[in-house]
C-alpha atoms as a PDB file:
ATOM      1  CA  UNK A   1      10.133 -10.197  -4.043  1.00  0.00           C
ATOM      2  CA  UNK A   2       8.633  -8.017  -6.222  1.00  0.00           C
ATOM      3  CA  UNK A   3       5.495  -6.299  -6.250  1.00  0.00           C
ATOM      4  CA  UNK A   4       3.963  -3.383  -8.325  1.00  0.00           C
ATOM      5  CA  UNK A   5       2.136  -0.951  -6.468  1.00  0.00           C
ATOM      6  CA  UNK A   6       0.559   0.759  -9.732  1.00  0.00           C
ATOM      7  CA  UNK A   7      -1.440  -2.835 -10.077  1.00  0.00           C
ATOM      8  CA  UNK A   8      -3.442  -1.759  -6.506  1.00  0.00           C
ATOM      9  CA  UNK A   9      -4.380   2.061  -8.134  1.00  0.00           C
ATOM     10  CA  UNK A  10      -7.974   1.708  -8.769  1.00  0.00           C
ATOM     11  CA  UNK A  11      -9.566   2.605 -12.257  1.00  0.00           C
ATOM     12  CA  UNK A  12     -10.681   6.033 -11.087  1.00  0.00           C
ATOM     13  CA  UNK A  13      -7.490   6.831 -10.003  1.00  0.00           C
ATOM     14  CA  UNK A  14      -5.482   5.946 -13.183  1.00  0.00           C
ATOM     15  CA  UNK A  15      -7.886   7.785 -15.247  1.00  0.00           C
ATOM     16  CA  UNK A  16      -7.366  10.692 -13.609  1.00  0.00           C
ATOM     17  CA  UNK A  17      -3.599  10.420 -13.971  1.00  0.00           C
ATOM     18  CA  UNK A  18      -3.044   9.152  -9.834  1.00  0.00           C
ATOM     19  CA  UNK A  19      -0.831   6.338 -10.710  1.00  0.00           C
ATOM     20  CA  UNK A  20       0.250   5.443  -6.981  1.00  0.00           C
ATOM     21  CA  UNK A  21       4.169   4.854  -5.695  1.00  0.00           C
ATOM     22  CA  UNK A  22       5.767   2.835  -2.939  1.00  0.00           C
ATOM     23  CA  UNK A  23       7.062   5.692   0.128  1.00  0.00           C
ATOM     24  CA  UNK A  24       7.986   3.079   2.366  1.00  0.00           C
ATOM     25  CA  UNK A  25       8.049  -0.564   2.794  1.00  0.00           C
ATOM     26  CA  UNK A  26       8.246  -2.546   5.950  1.00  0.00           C
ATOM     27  CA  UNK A  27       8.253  -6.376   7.057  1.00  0.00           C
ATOM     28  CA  UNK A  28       6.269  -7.345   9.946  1.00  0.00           C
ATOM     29  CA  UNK A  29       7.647  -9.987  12.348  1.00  0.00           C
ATOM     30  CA  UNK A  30       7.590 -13.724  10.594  1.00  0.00           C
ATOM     31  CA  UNK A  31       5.072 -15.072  12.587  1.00  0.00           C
ATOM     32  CA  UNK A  32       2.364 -12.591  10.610  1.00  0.00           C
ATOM     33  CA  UNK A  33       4.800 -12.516   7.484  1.00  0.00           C
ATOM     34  CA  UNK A  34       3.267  -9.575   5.666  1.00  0.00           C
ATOM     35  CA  UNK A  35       4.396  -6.427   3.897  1.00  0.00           C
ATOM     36  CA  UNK A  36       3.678  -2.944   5.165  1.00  0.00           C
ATOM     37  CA  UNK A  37       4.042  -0.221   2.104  1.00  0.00           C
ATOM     38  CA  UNK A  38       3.131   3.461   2.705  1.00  0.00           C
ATOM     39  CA  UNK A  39       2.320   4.994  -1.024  1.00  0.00           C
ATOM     40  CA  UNK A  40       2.978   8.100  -1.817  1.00  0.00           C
ATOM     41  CA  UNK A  41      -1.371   9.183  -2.348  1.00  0.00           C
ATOM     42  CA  UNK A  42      -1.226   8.118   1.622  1.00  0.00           C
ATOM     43  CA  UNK A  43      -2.400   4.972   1.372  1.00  0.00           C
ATOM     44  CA  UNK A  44      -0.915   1.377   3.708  1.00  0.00           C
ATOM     45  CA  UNK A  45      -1.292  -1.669   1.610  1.00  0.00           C
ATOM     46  CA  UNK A  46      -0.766  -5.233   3.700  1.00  0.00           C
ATOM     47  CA  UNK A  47       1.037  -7.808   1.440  1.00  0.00           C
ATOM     48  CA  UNK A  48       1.306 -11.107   1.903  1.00  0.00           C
ATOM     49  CA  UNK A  49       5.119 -11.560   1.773  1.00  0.00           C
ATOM     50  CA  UNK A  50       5.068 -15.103   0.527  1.00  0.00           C
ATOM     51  CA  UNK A  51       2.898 -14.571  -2.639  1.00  0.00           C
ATOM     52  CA  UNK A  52       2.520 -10.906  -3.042  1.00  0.00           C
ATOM     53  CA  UNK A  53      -1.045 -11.169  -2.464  1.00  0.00           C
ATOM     54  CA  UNK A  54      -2.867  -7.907  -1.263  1.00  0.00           C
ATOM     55  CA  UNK A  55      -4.846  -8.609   2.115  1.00  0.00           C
ATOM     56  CA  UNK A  56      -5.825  -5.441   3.127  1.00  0.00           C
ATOM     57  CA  UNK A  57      -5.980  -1.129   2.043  1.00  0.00           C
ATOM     58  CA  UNK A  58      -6.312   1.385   4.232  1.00  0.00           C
ATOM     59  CA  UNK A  59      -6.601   4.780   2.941  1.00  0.00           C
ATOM     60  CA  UNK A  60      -4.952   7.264   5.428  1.00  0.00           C
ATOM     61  CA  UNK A  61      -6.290  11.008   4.453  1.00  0.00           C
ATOM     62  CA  UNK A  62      -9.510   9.271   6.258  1.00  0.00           C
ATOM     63  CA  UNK A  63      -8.195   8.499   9.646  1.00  0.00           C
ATOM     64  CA  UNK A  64      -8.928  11.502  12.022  1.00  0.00           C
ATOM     65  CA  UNK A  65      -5.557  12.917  12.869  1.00  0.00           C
ATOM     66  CA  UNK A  66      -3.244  11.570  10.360  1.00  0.00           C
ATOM     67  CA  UNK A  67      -0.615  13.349   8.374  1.00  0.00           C
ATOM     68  CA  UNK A  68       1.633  12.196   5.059  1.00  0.00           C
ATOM     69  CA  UNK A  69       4.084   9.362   6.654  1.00  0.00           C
END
């Protein structure tokens, strides 16, 4: 599978020159079949593995008490 995390970098971002990257990428158990990628502007983007659809996007400077994965 392939997927390109640029695509999921919002207008905003892009113009100001924030084109995101993939840190880390993780698969979750088959029963939930999804993709876990960390980006490198601290973000966790949930894939669906089968199509490369993006289900969810977290942004993780906004939790309390995170730090860069």
């Amino acid at each position: 599978m392939r997927i390109d995390v640029t695509s999921v970098t919002s207008p905003v971002e892009a113009a100001r020159g924030l084109i995101d990257t993939a840190y880390r990428v993780y698969y979750t158990p088959t029963n939930t079949n999804h993709l876990l990628v960390t980006t490198e502007n601290s973000r966790l983007l949930k894939f669906d593995a089968p199509t490369g659809k993006l289900i969810a996007e977290v942004r993780l400077s906004l939790l309390p008490n995170t730090r860069k994965i």
